[in-house]
Protein backbone atom coordinates (compact mmCIF):
# COMPACT_ATOMS: atom_id res chain seq x y z
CA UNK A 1 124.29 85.03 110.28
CA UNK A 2 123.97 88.21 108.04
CA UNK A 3 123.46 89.29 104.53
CA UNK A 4 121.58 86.58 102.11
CA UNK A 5 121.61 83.79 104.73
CA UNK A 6 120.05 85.71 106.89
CA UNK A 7 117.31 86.95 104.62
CA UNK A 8 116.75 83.44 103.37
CA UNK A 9 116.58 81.99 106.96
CA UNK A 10 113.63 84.81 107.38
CA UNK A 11 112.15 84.18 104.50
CA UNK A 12 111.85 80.11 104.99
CA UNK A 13 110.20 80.42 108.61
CA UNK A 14 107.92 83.25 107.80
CA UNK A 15 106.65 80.48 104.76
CA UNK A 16 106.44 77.53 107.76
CA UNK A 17 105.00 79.78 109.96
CA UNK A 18 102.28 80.62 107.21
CA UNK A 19 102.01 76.93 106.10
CA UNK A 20 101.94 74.47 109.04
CA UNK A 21 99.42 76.51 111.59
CA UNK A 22 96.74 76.32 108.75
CA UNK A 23 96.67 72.44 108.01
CA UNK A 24 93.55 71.50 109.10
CA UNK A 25 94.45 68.97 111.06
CA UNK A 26 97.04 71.40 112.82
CA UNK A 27 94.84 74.29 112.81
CA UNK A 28 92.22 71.60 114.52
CA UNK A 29 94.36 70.90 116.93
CA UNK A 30 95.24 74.39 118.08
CA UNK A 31 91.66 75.43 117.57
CA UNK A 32 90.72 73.12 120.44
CA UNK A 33 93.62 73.71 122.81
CA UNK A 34 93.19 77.39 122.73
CA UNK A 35 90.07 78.57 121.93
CA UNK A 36 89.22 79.83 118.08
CA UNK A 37 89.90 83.49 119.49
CA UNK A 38 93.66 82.29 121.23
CA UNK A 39 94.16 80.77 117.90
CA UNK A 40 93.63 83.63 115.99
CA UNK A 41 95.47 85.91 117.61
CA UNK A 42 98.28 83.76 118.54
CA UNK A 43 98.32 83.30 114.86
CA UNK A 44 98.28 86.73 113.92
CA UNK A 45 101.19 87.72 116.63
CA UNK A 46 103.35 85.07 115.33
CA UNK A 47 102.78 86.24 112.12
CA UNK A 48 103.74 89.97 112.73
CA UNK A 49 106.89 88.88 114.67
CA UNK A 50 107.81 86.54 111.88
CA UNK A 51 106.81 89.48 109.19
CA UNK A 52 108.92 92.39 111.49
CA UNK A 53 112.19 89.50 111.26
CA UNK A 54 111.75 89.35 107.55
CA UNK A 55 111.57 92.83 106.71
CA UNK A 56 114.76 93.73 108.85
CA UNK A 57 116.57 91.10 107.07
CA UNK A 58 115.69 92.45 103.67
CA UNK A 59 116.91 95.68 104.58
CA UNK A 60 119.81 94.28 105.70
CA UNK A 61 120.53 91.72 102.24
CA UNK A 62 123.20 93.31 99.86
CA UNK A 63 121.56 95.73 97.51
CA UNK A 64 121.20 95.18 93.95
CA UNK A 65 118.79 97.59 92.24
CA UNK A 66 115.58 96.25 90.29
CA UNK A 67 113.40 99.55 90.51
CA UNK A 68 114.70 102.76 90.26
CA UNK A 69 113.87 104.43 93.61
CA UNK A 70 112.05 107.27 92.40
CA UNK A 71 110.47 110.03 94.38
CA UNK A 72 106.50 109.37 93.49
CA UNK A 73 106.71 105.56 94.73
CA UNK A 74 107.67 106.81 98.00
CA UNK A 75 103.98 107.74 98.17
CA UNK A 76 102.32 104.65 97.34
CA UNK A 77 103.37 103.07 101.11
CA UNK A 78 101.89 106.15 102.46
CA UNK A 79 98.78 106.35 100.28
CA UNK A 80 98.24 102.97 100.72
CA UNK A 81 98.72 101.98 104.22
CA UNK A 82 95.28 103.34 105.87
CA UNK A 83 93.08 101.31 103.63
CA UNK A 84 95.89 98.09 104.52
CA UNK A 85 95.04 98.82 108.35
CA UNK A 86 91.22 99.49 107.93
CA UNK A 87 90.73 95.94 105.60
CA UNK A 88 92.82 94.31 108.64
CA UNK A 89 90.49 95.62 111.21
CA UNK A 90 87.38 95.26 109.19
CA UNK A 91 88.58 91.80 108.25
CA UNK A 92 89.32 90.79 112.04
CA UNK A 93 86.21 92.05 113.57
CA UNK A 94 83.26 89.89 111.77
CA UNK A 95 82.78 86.21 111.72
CA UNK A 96 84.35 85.01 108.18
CA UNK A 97 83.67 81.37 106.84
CA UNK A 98 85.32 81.81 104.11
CA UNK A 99 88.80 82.71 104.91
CA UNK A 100 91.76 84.61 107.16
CA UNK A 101 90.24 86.74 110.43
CA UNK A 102 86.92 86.14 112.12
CA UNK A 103 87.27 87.62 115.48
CA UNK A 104 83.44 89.31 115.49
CA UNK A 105 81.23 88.09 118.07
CA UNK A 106 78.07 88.37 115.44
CA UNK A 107 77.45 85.48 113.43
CA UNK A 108 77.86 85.84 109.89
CA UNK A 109 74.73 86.81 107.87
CA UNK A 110 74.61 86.11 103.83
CA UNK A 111 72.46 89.16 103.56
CA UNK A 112 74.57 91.66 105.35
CA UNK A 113 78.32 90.27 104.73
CA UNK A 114 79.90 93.82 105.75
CA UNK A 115 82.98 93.81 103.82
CA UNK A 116 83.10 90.45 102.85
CA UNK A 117 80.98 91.95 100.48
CA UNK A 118 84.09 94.07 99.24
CA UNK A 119 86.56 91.05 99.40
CA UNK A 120 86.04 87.38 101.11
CA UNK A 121 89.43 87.58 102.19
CA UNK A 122 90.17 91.05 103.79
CA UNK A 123 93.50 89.79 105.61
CA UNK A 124 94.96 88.35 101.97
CA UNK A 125 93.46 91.78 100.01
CA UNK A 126 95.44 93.79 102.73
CA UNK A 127 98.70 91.69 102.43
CA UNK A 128 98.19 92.36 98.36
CA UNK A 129 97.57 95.69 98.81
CA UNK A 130 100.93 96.56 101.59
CA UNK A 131 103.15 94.27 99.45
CA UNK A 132 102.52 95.95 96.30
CA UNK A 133 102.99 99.46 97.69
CA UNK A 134 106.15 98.74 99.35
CA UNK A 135 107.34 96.66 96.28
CA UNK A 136 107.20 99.89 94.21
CA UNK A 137 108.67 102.10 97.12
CA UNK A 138 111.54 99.80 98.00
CA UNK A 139 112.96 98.23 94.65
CA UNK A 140 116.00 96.21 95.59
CA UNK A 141 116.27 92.48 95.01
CA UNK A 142 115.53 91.51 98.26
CA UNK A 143 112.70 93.61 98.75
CA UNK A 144 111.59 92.47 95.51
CA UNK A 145 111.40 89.09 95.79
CA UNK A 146 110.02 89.79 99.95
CA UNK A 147 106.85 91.93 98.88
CA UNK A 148 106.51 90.02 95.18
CA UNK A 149 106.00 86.87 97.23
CA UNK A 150 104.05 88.27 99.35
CA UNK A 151 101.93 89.53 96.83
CA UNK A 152 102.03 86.52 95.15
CA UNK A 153 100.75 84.55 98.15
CA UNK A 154 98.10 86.99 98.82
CA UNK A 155 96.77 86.45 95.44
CA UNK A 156 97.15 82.27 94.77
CA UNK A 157 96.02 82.15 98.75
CA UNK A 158 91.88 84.00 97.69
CA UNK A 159 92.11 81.41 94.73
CA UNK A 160 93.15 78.33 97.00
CA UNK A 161 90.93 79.05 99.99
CA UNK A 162 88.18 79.91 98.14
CA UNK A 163 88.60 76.54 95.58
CA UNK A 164 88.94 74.58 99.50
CA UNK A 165 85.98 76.11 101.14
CA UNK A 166 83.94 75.55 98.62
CA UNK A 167 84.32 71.65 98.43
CA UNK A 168 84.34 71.67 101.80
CA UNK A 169 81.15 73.76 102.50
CA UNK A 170 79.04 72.07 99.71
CA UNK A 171 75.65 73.97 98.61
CA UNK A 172 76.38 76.00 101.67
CA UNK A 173 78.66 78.09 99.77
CA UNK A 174 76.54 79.23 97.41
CA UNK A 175 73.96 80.22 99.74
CA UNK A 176 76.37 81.74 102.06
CA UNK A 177 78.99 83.72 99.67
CA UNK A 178 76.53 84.95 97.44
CA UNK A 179 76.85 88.54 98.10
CA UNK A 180 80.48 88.37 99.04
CA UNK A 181 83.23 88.86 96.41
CA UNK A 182 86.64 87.20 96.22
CA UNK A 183 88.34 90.72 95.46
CA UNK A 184 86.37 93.40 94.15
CA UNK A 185 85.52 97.74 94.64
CA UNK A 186 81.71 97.08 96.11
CA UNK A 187 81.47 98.84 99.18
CA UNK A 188 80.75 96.88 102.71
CA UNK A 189 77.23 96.44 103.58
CA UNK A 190 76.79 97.51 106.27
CA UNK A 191 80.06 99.56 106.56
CA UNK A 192 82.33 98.63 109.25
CA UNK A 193 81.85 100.20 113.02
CA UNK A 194 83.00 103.58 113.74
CA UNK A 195 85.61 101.63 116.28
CA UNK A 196 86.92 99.88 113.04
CA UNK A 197 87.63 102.78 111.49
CA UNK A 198 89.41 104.27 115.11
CA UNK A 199 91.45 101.35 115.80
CA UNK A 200 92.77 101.50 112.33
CA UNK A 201 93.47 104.78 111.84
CA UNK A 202 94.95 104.49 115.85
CA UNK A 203 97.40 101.21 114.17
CA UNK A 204 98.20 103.59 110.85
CA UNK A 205 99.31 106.39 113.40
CA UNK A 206 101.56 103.96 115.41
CA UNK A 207 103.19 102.16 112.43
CA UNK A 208 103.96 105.09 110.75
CA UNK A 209 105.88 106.54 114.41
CA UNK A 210 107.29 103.06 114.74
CA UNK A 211 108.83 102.92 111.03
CA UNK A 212 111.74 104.68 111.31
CA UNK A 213 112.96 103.60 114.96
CA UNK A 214 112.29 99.93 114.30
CA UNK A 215 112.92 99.51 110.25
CA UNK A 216 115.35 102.47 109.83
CA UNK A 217 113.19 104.16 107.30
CA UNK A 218 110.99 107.30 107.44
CA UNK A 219 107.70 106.49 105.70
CA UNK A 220 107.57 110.39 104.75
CA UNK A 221 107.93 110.65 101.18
């Protein structure tokens, strides 16, 4: 299987991966047989597997230009990329109600929401943010329509889980997310752990070493 069927068959498992895990009665389900920590990151490893798949088989689509590949949007992927990898970590290492992540040990406290106070959904605002980087660095038609989806999803997802947790969580929501933001520039309070700010500068390091061996592409500008 190669060129557009290949990117297609990508595309359509990386959306059933995304879709089916996260019914709650699925998500339930999973949640109980592994543990809300195996969940999560047997989520999130499927998910980068899934996400590594599609990418290759964008590259590999037939190209048809959209965006002119000009020299400056080879920075925003570079530019971009550490904040993607610090909201990630950030995201991953607190307790979130609201959305995506919620590996932290501490529970979550309305009055110090850390950078739920910058963005309730840290995983979706770094998907938004990679996306539209690479979307202006990598203009082809497949790579348009990979990272404008993405983007896309990111976006409708904040909307969606935030319209779902809040009939779900009732006049808790309002007591819980009221310092927390669904996308916004506030900075975290508290700010994230120095570790958070290690381990994603540590991930930034390796996926910029891994880019060109695994997608083909130097991320140097």
């Amino acid at each position: 299987m190669t060129g557009w069927a290949f990117f297609l068959a990508a595309l359509i498992t990386f959306l059933l991966s995304h879709a089916i895990p996260v019914r709650p009665g699925v998500r339930g389900r999973l949640i109980n047989t592994l543990g809300r920590k195996g969940y999560f990151a047997a989520y999130s490893a499927l998910s980068l597997l899934v996400l590594a798949w599609l990418i290759v088989a964008a590259a590999r689509a037939p190209y048809v230009e959209v965006i002119p590949p000009l020299a400056i949007f080879r920075w925003a992927p570079l530019l971009a990329m550490p904040v993607v990898c610090w909201l990630a970590v950030a995201g991953l290492s607190v307790q979130n109600p609201f959305s995506f992540g919620g590996m932290g040990n501490r529970p979550f406290d309305p009055e110090n929401p850390g950078i739920l106070r910058t963005t309730r959904h840290p995983i979706l605002a770094a998907l938004m943010l990679w996306a539209g980087a690479h979307l202006l660095a990598n203009g082809s038609l497949s790579h348009v329509i990979l990272f404008g989806l993405f983007a896309a999803f990111a976006v409708v997802g904040m909307a969606l889980i935030d319209r779902r947790k809040q009939r779900e969580m009732g006049a808790e929501w309002t007591r819980l997310s009221r310092n927390t933001a669904r996308l916004s520039l506030r900075a975290p309070q508290p700010w994230p752990r120095l570790w958070v700010w290690l381990v994603a500068l540590a991930i930034f390091v390796v996926l910029f070493h891994l880019h060109a061996p695994v997608i083909g592409l130097s991320p140097a500008p």
